[in-house]
N, C-alpha and C. Protein backbone atom coordinates (compact mmCIF):
# COMPACT_ATOMS: atom_id res chain seq x y z
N UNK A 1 0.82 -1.19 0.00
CA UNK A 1 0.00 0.00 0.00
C UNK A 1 0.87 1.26 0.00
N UNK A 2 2.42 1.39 0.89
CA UNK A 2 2.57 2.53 0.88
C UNK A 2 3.44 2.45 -0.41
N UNK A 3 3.54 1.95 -0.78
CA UNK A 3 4.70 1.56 -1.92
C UNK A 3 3.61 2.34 -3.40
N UNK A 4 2.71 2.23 -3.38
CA UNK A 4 1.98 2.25 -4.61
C UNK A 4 1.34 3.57 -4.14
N UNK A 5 1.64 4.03 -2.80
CA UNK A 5 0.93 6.08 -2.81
C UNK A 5 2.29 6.64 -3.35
N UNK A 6 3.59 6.13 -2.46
CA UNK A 6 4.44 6.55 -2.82
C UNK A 6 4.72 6.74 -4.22
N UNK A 7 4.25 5.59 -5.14
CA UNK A 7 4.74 5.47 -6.65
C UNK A 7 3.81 6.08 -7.23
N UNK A 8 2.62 6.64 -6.81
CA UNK A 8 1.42 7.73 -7.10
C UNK A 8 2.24 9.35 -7.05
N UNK A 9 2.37 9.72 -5.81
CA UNK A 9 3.03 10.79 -5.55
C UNK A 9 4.03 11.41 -6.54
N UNK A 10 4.93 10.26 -6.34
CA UNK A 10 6.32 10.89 -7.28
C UNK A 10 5.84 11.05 -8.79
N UNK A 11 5.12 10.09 -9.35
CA UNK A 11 4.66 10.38 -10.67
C UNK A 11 3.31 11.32 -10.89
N UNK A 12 3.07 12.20 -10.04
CA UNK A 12 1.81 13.42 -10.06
C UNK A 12 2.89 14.88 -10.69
N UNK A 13 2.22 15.40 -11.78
CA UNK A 13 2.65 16.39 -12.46
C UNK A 13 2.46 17.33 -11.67
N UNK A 14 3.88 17.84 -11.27
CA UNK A 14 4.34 18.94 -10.23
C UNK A 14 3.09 20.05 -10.48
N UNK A 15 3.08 20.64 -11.73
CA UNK A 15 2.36 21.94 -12.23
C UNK A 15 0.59 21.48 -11.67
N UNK A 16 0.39 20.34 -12.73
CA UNK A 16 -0.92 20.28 -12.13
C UNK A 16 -1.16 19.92 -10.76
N UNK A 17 -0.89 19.52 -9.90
CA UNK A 17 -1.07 19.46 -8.70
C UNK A 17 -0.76 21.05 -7.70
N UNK A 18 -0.14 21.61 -7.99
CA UNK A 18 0.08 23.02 -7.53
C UNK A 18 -1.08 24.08 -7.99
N UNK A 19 -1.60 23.61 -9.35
CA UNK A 19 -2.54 24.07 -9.61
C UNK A 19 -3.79 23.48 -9.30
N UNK A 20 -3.83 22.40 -9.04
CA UNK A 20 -5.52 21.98 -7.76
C UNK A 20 -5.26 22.91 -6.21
N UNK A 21 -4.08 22.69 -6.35
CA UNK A 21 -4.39 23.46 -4.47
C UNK A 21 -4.41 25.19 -4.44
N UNK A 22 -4.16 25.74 -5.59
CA UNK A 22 -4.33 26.90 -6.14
C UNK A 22 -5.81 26.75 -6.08
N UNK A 23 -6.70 26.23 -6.78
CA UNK A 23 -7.74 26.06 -6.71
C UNK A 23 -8.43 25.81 -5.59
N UNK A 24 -8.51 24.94 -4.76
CA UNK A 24 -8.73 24.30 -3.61
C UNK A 24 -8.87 25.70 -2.86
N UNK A 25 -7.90 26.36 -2.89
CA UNK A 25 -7.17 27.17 -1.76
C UNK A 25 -8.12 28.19 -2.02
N UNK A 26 -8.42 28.49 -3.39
CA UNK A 26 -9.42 30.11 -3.76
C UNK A 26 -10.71 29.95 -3.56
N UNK A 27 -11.16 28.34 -3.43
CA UNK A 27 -12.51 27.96 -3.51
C UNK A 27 -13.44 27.87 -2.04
N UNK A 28 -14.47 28.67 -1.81
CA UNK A 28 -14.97 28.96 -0.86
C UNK A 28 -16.79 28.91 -1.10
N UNK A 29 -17.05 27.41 -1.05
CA UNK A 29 -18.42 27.04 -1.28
C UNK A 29 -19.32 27.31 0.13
N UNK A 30 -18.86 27.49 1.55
CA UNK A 30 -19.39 27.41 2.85
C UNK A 30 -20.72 27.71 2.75
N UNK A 31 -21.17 29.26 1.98
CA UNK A 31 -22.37 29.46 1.64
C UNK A 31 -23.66 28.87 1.14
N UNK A 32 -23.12 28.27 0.05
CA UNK A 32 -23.34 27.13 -0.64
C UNK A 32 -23.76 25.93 -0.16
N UNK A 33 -23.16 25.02 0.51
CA UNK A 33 -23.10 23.82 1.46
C UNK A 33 -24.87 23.59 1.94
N UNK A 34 -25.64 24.67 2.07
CA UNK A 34 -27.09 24.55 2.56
C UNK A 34 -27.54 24.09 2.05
N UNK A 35 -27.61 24.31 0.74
CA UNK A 35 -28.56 23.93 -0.57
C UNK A 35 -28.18 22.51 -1.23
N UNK A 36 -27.62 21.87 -0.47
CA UNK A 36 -27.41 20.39 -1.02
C UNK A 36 -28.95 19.60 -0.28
N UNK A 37 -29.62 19.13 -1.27
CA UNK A 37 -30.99 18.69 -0.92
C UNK A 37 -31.14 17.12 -0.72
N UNK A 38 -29.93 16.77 -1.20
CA UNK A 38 -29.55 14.85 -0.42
C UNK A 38 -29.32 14.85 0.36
N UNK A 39 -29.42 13.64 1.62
CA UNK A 39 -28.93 12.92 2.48
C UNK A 39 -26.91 12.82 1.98
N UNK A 40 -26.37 13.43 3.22
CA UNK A 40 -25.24 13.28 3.07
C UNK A 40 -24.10 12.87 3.92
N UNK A 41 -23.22 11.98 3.63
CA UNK A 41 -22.17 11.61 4.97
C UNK A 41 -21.15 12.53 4.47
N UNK A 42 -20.96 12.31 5.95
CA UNK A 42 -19.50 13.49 5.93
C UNK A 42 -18.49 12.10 7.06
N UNK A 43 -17.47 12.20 5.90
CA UNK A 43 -16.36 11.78 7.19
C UNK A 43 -15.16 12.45 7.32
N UNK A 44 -14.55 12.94 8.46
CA UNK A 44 -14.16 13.17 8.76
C UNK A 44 -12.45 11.98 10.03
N UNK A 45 -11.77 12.79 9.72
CA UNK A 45 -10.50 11.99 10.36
C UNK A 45 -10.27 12.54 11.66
N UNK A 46 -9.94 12.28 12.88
CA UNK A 46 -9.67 13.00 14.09
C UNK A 46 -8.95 13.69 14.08
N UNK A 47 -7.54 12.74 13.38
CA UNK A 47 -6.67 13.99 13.25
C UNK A 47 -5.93 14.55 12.02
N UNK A 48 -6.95 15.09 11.06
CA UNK A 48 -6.73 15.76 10.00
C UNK A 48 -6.16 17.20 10.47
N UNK A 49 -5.35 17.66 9.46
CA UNK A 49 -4.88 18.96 9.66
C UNK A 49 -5.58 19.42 8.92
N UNK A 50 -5.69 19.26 7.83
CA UNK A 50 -6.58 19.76 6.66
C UNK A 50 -7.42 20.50 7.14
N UNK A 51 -9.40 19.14 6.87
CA UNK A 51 -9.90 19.27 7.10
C UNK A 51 -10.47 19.22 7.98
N UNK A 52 -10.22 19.67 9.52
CA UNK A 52 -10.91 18.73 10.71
C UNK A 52 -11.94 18.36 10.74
N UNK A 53 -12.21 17.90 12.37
CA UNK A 53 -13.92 17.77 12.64
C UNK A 53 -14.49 18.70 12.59
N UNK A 54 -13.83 19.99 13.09
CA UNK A 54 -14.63 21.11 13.09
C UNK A 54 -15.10 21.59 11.87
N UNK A 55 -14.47 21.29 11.24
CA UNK A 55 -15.05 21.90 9.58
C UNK A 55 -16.18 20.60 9.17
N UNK A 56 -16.19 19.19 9.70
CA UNK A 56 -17.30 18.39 9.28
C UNK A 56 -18.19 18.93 10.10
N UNK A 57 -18.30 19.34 11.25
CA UNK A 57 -19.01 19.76 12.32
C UNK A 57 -20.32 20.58 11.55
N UNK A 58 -19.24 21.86 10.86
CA UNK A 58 -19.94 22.67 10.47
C UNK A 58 -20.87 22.98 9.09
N UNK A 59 -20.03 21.27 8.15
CA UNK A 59 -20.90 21.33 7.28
C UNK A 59 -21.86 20.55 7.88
N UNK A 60 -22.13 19.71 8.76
CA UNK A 60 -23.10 18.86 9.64
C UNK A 60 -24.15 19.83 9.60
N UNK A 61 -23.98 21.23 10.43
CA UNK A 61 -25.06 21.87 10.67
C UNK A 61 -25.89 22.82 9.39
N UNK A 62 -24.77 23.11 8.28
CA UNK A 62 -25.43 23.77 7.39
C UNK A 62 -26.30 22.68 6.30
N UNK A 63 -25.79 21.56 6.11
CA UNK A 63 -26.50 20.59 5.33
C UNK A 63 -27.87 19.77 5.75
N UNK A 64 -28.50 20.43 5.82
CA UNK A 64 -30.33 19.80 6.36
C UNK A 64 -30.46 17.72 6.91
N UNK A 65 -30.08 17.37 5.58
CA UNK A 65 -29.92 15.87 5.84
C UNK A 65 -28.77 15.15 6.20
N UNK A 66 -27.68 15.73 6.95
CA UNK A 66 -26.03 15.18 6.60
C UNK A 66 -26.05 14.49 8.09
N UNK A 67 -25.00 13.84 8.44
CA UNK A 67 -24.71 12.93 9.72
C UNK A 67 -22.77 12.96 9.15
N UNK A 68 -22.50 13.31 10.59
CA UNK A 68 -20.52 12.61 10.63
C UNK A 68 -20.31 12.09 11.15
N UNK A 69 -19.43 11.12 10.81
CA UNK A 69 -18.38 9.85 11.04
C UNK A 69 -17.00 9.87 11.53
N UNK A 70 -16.65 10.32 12.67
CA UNK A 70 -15.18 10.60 12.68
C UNK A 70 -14.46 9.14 12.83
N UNK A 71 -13.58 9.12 12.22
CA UNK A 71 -12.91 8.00 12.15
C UNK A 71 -11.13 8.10 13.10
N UNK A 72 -10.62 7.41 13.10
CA UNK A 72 -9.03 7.40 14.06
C UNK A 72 -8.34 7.27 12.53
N UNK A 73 -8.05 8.53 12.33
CA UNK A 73 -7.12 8.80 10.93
C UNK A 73 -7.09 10.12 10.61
N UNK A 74 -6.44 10.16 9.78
CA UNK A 74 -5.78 11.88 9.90
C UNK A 74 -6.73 11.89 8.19
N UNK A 75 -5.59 12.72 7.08
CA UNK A 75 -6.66 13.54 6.07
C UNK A 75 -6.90 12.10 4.89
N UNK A 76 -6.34 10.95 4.84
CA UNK A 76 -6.70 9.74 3.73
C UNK A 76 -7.22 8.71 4.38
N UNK A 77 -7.91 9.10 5.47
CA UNK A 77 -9.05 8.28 6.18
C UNK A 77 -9.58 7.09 5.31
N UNK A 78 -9.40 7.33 4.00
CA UNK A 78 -10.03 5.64 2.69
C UNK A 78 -9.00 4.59 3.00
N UNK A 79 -7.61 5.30 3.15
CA UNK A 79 -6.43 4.40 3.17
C UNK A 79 -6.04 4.15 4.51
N UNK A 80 -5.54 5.09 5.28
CA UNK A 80 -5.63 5.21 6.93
C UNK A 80 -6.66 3.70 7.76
N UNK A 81 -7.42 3.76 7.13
CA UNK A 81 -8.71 3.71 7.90
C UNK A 81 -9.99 2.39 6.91
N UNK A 82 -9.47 1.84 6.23
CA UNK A 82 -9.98 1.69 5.32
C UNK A 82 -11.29 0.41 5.84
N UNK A 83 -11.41 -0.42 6.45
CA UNK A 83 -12.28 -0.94 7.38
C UNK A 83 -13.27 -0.06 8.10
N UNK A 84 -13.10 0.65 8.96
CA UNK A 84 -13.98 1.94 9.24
C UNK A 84 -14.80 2.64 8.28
N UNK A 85 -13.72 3.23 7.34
CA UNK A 85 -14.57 4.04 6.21
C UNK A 85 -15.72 3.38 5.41
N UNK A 86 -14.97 1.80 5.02
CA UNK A 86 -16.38 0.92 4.17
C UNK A 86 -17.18 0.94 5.03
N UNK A 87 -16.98 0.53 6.24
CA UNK A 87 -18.33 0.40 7.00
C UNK A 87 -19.25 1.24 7.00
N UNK A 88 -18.51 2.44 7.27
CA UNK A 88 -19.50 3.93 7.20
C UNK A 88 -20.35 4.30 6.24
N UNK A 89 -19.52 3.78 5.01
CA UNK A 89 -19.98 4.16 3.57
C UNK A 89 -21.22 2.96 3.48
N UNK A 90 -21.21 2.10 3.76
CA UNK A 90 -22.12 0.80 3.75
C UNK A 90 -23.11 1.25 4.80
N UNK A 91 -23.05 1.77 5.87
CA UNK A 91 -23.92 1.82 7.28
C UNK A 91 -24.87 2.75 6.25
N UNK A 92 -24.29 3.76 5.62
CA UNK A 92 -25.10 5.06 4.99
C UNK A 92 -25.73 4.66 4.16
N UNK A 93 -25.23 3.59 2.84
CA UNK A 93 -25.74 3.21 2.20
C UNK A 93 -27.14 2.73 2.06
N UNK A 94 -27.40 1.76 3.29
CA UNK A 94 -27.97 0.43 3.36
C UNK A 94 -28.73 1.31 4.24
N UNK A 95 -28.70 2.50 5.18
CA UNK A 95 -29.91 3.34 5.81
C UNK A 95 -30.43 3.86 4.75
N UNK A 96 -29.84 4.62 3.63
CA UNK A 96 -30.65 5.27 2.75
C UNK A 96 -31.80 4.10 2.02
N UNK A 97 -31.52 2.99 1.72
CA UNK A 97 -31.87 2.01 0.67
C UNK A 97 -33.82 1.95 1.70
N UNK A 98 -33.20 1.68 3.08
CA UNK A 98 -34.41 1.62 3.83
C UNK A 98 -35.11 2.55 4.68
N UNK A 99 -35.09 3.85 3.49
CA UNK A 99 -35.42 4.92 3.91
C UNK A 99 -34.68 6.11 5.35
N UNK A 100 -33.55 5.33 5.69
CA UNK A 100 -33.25 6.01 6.95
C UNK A 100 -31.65 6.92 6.52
């Protein structure tokens, strides 16, 4: 696993990747975030620097239908964490399917 982020990493085009977080960095949807009219999970990592809980926290409260998941993992909680996260993703799943 770490062998194949690592061999991800090194082969990511310097430019374009400087230019997503250029992006990332200017992009400010917070306002926005209300008007999502699905049921939505949010997960979140405990100890992300990124994005914390507090920022799932807060899309928690602006998103009408949303629920968070904090998981014991920092910001690649899929990889970190990857047992936890399916579960979560499955727990959400399989509530939506039966209305919940």
């Amino acid at each position: 696993m770490v062998e194949a982020l690592c061999h991800q990493l090194t082969h990511t085009d310097v430019e374009g990747y400087a230019a997503c977080c250029e992006a990332l960095a200017a992009a400010d949807l917070r306002g926005e975030v209300g008007q999502i009219p699905l049921p939505t999970l949010i997960i979140a990592g405990e100890s992300d620097p990124v994005t914390t809980v507090s920022d799932a926290s807060f899309l928690q409260q602006q998103i009408p239908s949303s629920q968070v998941v904090v998981l014991a993992a920092s910001h690649l909680s899929n990889i970190e964490a990857p047992k936890s996260f399916t579960s979560a993703l499955l727990s959400f799943f399989q509530g939506e399917r039966h209305g919940g």
